[in-house]
PDB file of N, CA and C in Angstrom:
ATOM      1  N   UNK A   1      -0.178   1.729   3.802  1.00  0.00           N
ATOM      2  CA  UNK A   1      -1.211   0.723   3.786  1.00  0.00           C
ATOM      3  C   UNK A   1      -1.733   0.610   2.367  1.00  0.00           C
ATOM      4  N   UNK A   2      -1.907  -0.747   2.019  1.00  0.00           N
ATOM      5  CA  UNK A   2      -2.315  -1.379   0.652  1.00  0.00           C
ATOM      6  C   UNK A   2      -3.765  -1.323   0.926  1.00  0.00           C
ATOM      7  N   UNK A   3      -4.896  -0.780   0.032  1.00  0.00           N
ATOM      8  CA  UNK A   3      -6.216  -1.219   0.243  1.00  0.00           C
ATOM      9  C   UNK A   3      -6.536  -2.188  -1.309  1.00  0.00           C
ATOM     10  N   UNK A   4      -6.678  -3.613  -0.757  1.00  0.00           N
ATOM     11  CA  UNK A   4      -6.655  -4.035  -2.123  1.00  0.00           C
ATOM     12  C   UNK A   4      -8.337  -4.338  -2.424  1.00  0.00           C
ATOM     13  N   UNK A   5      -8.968  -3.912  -1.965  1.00  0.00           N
ATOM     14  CA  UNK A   5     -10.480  -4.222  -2.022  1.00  0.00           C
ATOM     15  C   UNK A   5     -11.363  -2.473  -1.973  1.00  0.00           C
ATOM     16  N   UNK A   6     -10.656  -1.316  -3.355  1.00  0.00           N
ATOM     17  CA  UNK A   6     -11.527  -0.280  -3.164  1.00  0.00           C
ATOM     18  C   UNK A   6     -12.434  -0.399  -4.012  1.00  0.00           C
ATOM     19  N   UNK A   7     -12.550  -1.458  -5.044  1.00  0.00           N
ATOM     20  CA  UNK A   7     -13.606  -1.508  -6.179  1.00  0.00           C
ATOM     21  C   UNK A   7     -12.794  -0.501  -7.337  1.00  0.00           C
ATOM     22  N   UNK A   8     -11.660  -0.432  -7.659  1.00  0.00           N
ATOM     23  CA  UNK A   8     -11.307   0.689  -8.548  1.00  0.00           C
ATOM     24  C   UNK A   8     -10.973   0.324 -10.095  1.00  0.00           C
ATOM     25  N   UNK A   9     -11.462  -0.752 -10.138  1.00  0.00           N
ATOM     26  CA  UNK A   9     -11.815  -1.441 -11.922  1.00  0.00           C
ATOM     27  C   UNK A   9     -10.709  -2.829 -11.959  1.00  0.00           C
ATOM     28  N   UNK A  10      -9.784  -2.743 -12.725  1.00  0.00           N
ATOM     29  CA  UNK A  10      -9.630  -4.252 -13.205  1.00  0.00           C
ATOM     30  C   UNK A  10      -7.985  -4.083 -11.988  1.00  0.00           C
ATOM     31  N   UNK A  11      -7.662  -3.584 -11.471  1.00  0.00           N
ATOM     32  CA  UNK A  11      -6.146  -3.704 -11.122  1.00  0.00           C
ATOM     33  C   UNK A  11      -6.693  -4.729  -9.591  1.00  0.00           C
ATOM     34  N   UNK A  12      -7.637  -4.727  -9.403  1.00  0.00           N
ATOM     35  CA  UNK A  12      -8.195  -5.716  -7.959  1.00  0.00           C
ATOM     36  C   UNK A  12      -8.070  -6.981  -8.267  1.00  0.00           C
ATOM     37  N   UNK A  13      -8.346  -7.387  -9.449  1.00  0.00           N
ATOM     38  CA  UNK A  13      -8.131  -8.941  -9.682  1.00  0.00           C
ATOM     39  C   UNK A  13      -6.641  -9.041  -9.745  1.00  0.00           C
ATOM     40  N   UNK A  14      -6.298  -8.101 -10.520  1.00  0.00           N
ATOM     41  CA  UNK A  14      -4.600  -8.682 -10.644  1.00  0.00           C
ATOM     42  C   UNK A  14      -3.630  -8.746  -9.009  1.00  0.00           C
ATOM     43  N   UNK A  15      -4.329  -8.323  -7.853  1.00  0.00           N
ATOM     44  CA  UNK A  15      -3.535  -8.200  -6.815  1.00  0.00           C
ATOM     45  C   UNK A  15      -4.238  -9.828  -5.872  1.00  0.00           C
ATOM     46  N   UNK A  16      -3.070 -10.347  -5.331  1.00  0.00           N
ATOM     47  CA  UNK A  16      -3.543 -11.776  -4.371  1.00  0.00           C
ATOM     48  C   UNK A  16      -4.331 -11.312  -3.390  1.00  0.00           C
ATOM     49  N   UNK A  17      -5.322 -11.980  -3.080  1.00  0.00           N
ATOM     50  CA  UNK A  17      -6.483 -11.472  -2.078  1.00  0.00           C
ATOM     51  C   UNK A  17      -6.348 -12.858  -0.797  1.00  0.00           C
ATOM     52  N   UNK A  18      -5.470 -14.372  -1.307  1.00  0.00           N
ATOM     53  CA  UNK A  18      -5.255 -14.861   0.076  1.00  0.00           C
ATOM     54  C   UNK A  18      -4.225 -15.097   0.711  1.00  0.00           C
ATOM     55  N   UNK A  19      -3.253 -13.608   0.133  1.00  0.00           N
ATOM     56  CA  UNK A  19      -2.208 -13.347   0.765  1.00  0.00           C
ATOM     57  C   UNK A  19      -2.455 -12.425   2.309  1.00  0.00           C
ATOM     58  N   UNK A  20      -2.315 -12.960   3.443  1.00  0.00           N
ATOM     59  CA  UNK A  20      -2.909 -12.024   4.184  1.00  0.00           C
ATOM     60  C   UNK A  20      -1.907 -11.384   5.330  1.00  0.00           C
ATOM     61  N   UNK A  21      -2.084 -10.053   5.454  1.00  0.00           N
ATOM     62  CA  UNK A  21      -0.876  -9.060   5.995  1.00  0.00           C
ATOM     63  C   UNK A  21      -0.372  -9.451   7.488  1.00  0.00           C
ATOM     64  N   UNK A  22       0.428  -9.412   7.858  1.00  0.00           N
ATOM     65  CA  UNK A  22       0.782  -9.678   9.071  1.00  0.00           C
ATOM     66  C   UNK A  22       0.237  -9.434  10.447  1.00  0.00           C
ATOM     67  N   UNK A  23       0.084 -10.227  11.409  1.00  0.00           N
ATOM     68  CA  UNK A  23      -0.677 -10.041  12.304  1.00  0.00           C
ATOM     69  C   UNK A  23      -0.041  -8.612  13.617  1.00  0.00           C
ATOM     70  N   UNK A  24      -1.010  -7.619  13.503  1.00  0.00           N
ATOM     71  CA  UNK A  24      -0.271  -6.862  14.339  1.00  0.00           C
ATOM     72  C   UNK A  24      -0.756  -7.212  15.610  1.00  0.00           C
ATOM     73  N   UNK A  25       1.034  -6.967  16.408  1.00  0.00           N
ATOM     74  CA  UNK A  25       1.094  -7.177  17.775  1.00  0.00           C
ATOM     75  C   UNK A  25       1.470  -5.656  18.133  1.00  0.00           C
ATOM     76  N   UNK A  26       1.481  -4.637  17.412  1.00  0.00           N
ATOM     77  CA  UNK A  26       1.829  -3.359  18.288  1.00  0.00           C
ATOM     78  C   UNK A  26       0.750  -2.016  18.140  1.00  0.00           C
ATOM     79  N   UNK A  27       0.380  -1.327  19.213  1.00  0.00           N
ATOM     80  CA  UNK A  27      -1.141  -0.803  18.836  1.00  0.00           C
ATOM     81  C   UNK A  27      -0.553   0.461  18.979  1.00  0.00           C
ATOM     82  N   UNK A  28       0.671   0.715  18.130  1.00  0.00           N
ATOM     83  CA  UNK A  28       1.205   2.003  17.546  1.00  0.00           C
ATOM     84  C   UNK A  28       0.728   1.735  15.854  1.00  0.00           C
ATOM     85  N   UNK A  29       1.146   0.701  15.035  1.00  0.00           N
ATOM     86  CA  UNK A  29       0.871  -0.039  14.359  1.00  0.00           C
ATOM     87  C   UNK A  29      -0.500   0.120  13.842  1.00  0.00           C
ATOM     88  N   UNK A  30      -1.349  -0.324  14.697  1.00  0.00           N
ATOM     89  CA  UNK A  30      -2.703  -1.134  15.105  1.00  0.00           C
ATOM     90  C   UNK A  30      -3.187   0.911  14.688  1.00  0.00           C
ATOM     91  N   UNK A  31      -2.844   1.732  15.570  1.00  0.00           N
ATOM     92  CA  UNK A  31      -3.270   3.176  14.811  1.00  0.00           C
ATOM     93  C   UNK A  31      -2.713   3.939  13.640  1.00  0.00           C
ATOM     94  N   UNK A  32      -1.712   3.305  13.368  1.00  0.00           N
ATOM     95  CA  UNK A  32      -1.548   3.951  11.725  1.00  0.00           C
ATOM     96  C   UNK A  32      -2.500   3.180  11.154  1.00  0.00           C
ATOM     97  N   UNK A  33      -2.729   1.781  10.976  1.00  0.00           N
ATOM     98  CA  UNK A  33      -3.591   1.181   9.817  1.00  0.00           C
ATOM     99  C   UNK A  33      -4.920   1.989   9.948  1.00  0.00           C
ATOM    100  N   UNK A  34      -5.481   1.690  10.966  1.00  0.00           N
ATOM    101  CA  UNK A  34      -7.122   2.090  11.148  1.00  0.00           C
ATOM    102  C   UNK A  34      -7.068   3.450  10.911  1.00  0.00           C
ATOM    103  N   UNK A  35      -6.136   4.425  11.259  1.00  0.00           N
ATOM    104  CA  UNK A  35      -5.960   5.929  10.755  1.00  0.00           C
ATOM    105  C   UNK A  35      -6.164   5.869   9.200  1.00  0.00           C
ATOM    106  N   UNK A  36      -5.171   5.155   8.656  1.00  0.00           N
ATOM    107  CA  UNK A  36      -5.206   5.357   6.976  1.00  0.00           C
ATOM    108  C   UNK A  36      -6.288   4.654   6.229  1.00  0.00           C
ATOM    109  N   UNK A  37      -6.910   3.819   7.116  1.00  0.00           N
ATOM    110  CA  UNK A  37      -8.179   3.108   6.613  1.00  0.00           C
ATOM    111  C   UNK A  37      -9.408   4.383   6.855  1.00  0.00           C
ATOM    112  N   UNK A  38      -9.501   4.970   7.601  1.00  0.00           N
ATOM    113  CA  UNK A  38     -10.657   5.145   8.212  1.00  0.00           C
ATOM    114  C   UNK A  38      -9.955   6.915   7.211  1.00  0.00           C
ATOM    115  N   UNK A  39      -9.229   7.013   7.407  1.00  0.00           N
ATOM    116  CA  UNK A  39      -8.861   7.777   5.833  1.00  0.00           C
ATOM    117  C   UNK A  39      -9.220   7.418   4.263  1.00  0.00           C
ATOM    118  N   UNK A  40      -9.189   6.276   3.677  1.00  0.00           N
ATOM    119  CA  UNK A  40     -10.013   5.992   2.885  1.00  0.00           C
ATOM    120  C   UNK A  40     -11.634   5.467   3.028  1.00  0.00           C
ATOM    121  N   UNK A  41     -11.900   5.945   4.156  1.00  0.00           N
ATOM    122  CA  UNK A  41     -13.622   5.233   4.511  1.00  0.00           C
ATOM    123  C   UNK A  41     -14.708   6.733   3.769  1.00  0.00           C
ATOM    124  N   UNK A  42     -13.271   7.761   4.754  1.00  0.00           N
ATOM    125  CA  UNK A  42     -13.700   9.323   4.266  1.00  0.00           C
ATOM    126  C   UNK A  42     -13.940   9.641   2.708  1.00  0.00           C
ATOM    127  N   UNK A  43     -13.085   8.980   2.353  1.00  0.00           N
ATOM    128  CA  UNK A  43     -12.901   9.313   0.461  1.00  0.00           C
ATOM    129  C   UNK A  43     -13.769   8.659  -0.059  1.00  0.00           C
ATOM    130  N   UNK A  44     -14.577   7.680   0.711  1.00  0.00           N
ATOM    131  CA  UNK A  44     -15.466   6.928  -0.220  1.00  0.00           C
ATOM    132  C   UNK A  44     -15.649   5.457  -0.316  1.00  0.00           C
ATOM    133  N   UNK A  45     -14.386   4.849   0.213  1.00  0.00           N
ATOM    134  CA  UNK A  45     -14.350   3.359   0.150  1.00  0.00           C
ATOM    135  C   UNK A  45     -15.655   2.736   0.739  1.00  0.00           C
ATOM    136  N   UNK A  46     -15.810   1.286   0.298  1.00  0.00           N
ATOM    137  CA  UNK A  46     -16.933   0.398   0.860  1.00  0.00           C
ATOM    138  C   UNK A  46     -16.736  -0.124   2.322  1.00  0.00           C
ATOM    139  N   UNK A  47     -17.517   0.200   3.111  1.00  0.00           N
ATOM    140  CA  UNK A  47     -17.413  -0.790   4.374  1.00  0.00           C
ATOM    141  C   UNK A  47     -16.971  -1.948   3.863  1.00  0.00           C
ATOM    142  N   UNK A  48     -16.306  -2.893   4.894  1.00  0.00           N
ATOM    143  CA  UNK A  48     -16.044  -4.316   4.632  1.00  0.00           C
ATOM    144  C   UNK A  48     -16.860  -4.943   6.118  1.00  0.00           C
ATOM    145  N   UNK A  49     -17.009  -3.912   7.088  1.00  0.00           N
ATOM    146  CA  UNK A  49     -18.005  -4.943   8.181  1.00  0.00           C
ATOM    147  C   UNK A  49     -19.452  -4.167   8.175  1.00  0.00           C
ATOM    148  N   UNK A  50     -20.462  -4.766   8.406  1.00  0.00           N
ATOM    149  CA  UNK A  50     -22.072  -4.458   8.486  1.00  0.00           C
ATOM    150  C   UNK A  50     -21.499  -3.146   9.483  1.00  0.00           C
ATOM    151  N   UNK A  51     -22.863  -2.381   9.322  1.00  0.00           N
ATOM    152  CA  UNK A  51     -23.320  -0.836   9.913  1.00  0.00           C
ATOM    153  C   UNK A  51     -24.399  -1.130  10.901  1.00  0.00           C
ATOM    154  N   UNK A  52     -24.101  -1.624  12.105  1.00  0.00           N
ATOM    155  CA  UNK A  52     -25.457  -2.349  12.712  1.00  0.00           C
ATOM    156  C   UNK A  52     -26.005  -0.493  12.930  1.00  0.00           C
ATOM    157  N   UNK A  53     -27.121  -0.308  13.955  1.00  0.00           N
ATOM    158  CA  UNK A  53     -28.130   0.745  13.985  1.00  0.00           C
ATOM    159  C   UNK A  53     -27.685   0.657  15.673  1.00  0.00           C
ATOM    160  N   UNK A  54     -26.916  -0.280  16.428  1.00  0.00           N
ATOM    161  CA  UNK A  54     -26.836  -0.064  17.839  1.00  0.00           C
ATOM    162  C   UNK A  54     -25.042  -0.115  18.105  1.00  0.00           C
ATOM    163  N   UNK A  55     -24.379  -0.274  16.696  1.00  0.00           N
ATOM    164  CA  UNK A  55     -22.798   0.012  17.341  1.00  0.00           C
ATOM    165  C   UNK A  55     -22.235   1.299  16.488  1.00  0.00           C
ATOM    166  N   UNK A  56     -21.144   1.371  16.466  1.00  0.00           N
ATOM    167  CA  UNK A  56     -20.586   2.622  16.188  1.00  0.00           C
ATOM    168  C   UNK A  56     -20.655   2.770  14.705  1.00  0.00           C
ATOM    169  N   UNK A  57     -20.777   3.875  14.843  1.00  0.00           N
ATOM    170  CA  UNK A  57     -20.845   5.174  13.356  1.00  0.00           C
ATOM    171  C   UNK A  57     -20.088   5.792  12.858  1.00  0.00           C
ATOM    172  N   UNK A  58     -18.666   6.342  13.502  1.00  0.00           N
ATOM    173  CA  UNK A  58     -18.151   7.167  13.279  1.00  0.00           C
ATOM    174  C   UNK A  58     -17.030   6.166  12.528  1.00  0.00           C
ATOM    175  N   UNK A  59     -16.518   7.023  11.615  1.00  0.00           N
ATOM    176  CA  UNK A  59     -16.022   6.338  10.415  1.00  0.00           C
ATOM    177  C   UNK A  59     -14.291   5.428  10.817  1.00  0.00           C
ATOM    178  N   UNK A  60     -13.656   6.343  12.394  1.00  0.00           N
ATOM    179  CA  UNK A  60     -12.397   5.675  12.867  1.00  0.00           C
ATOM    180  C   UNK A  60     -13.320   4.559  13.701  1.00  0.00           C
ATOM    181  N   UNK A  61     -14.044   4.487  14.128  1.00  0.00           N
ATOM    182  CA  UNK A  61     -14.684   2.931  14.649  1.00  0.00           C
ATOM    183  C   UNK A  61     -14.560   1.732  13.640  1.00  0.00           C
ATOM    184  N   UNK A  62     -14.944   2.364  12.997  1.00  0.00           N
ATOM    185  CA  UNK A  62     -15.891   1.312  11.765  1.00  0.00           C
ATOM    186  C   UNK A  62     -14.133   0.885  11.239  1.00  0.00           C
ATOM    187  N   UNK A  63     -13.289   1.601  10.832  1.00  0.00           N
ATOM    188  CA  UNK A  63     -12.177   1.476  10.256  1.00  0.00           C
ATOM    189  C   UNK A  63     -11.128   0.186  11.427  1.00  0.00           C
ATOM    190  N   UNK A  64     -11.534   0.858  12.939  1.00  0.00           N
ATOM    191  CA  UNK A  64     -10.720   0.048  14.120  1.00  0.00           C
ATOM    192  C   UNK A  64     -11.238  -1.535  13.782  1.00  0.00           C
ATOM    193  N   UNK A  65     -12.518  -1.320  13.991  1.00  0.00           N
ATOM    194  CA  UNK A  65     -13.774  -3.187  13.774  1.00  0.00           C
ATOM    195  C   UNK A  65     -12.456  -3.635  12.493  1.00  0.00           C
ATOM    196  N   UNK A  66     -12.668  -2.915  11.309  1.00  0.00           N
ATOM    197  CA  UNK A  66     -12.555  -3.845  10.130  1.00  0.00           C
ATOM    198  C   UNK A  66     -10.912  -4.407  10.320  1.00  0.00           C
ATOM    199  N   UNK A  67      -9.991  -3.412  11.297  1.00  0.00           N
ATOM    200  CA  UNK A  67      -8.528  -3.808  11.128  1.00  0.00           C
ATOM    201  C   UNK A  67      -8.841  -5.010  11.915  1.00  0.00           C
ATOM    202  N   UNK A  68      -9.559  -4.982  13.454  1.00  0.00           N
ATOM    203  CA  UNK A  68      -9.479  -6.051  14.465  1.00  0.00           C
ATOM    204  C   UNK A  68      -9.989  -7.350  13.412  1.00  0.00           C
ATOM    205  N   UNK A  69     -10.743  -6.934  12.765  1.00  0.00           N
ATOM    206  CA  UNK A  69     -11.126  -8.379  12.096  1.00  0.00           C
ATOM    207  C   UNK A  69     -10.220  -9.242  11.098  1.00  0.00           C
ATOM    208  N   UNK A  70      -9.093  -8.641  11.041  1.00  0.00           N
ATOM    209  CA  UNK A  70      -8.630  -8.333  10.034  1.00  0.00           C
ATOM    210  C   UNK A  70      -8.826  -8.652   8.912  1.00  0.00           C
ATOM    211  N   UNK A  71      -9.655  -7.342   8.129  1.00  0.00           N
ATOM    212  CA  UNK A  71     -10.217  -7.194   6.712  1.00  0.00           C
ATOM    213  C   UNK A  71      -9.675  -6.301   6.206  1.00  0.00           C
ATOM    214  N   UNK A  72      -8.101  -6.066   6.916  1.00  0.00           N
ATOM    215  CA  UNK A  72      -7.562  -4.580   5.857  1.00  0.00           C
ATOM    216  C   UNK A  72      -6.354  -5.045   5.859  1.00  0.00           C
ATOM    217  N   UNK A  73      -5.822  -5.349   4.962  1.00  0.00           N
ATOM    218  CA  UNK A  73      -4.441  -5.541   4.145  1.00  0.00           C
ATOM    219  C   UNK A  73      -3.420  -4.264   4.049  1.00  0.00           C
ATOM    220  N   UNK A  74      -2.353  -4.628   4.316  1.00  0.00           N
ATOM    221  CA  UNK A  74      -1.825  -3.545   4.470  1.00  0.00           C
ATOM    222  C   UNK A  74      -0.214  -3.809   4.676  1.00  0.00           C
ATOM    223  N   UNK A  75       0.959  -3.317   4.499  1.00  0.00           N
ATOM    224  CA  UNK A  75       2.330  -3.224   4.242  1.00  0.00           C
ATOM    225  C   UNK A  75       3.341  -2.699   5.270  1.00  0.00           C
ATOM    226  N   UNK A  76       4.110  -3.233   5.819  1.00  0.00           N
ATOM    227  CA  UNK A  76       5.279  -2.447   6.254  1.00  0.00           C
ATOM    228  C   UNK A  76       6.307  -2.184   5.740  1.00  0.00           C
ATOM    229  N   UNK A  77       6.966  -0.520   5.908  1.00  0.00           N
ATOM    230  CA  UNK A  77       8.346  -0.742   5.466  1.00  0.00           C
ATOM    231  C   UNK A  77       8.971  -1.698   5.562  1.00  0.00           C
ATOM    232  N   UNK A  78      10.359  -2.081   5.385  1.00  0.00           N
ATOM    233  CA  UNK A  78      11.561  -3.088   5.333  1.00  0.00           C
ATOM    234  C   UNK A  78      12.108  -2.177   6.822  1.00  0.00           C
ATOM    235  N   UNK A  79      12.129  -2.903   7.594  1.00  0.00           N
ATOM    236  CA  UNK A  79      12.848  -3.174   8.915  1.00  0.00           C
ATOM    237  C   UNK A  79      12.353  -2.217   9.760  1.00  0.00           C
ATOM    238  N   UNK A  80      10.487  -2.076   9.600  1.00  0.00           N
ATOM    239  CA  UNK A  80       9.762  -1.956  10.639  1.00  0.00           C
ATOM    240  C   UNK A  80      10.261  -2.719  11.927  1.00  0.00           C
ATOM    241  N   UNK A  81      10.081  -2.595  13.508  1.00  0.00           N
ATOM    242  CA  UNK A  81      10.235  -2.987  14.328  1.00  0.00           C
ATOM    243  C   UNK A  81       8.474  -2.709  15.275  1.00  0.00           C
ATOM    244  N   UNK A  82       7.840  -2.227  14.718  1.00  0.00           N
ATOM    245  CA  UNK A  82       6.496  -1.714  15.461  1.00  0.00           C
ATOM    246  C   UNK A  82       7.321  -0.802  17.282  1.00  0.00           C
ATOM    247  N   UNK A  83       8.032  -0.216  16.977  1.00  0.00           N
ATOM    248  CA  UNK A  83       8.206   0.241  17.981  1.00  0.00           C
ATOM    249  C   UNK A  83       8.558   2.148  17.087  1.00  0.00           C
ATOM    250  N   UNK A  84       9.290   2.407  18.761  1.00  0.00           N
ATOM    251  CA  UNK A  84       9.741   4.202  18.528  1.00  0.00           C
ATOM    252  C   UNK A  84      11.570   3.859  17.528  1.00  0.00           C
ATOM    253  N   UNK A  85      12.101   4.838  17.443  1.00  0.00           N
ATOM    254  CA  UNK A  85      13.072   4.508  16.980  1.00  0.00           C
ATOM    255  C   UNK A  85      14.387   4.945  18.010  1.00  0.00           C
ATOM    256  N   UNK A  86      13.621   4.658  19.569  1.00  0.00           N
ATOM    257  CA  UNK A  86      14.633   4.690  20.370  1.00  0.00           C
ATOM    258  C   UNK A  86      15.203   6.161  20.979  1.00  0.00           C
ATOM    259  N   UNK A  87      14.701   7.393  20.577  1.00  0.00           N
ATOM    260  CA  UNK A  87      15.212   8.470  20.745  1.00  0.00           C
ATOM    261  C   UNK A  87      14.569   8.817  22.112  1.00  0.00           C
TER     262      UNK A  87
END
């Protein structure tokens, strides 16, 4: 996963921001992103959705909201299938 919005100085402008990542249809998928997001939420990154005071807190919530919205950019290998690899 690409986070192109961590605030980390000038390399953010140089990356396309209305290029936008593919829509996931598989919620194997759907938990690697929000895993590796909600992995950089830990390190420090900026929320991208509001912190209301009556919904969730915990930092894999907040990471799930921002993928469903989709506000997290992010990459697949070359000849992902969003599935198992059949074994």
């Amino acid at each position: 996963m690409v986070d192109h919005h961590d605030g980390n100085g000038p390399a953010d402008s140089a990356l396309p921001t209305d290029e936008a990542s593919p829509l996931i249809t598989s919620r194997f998928l759907f938990v690697d992103v929000a895993a590796q997001r909600a992995k950089q939420l830990r390190r420090g990154a900026l929320l991208r959705v509001e912190r209301h005071a009556v919904g969730p807190h915990k930092l894999e919530r907040l990471a799930m909201e921002e993928v469903r919205q989709q506000l997290v950019q992010y990459t697949v290998p070359a000849g992902y299938l969003g599935k198992g690899d059949g074994r």
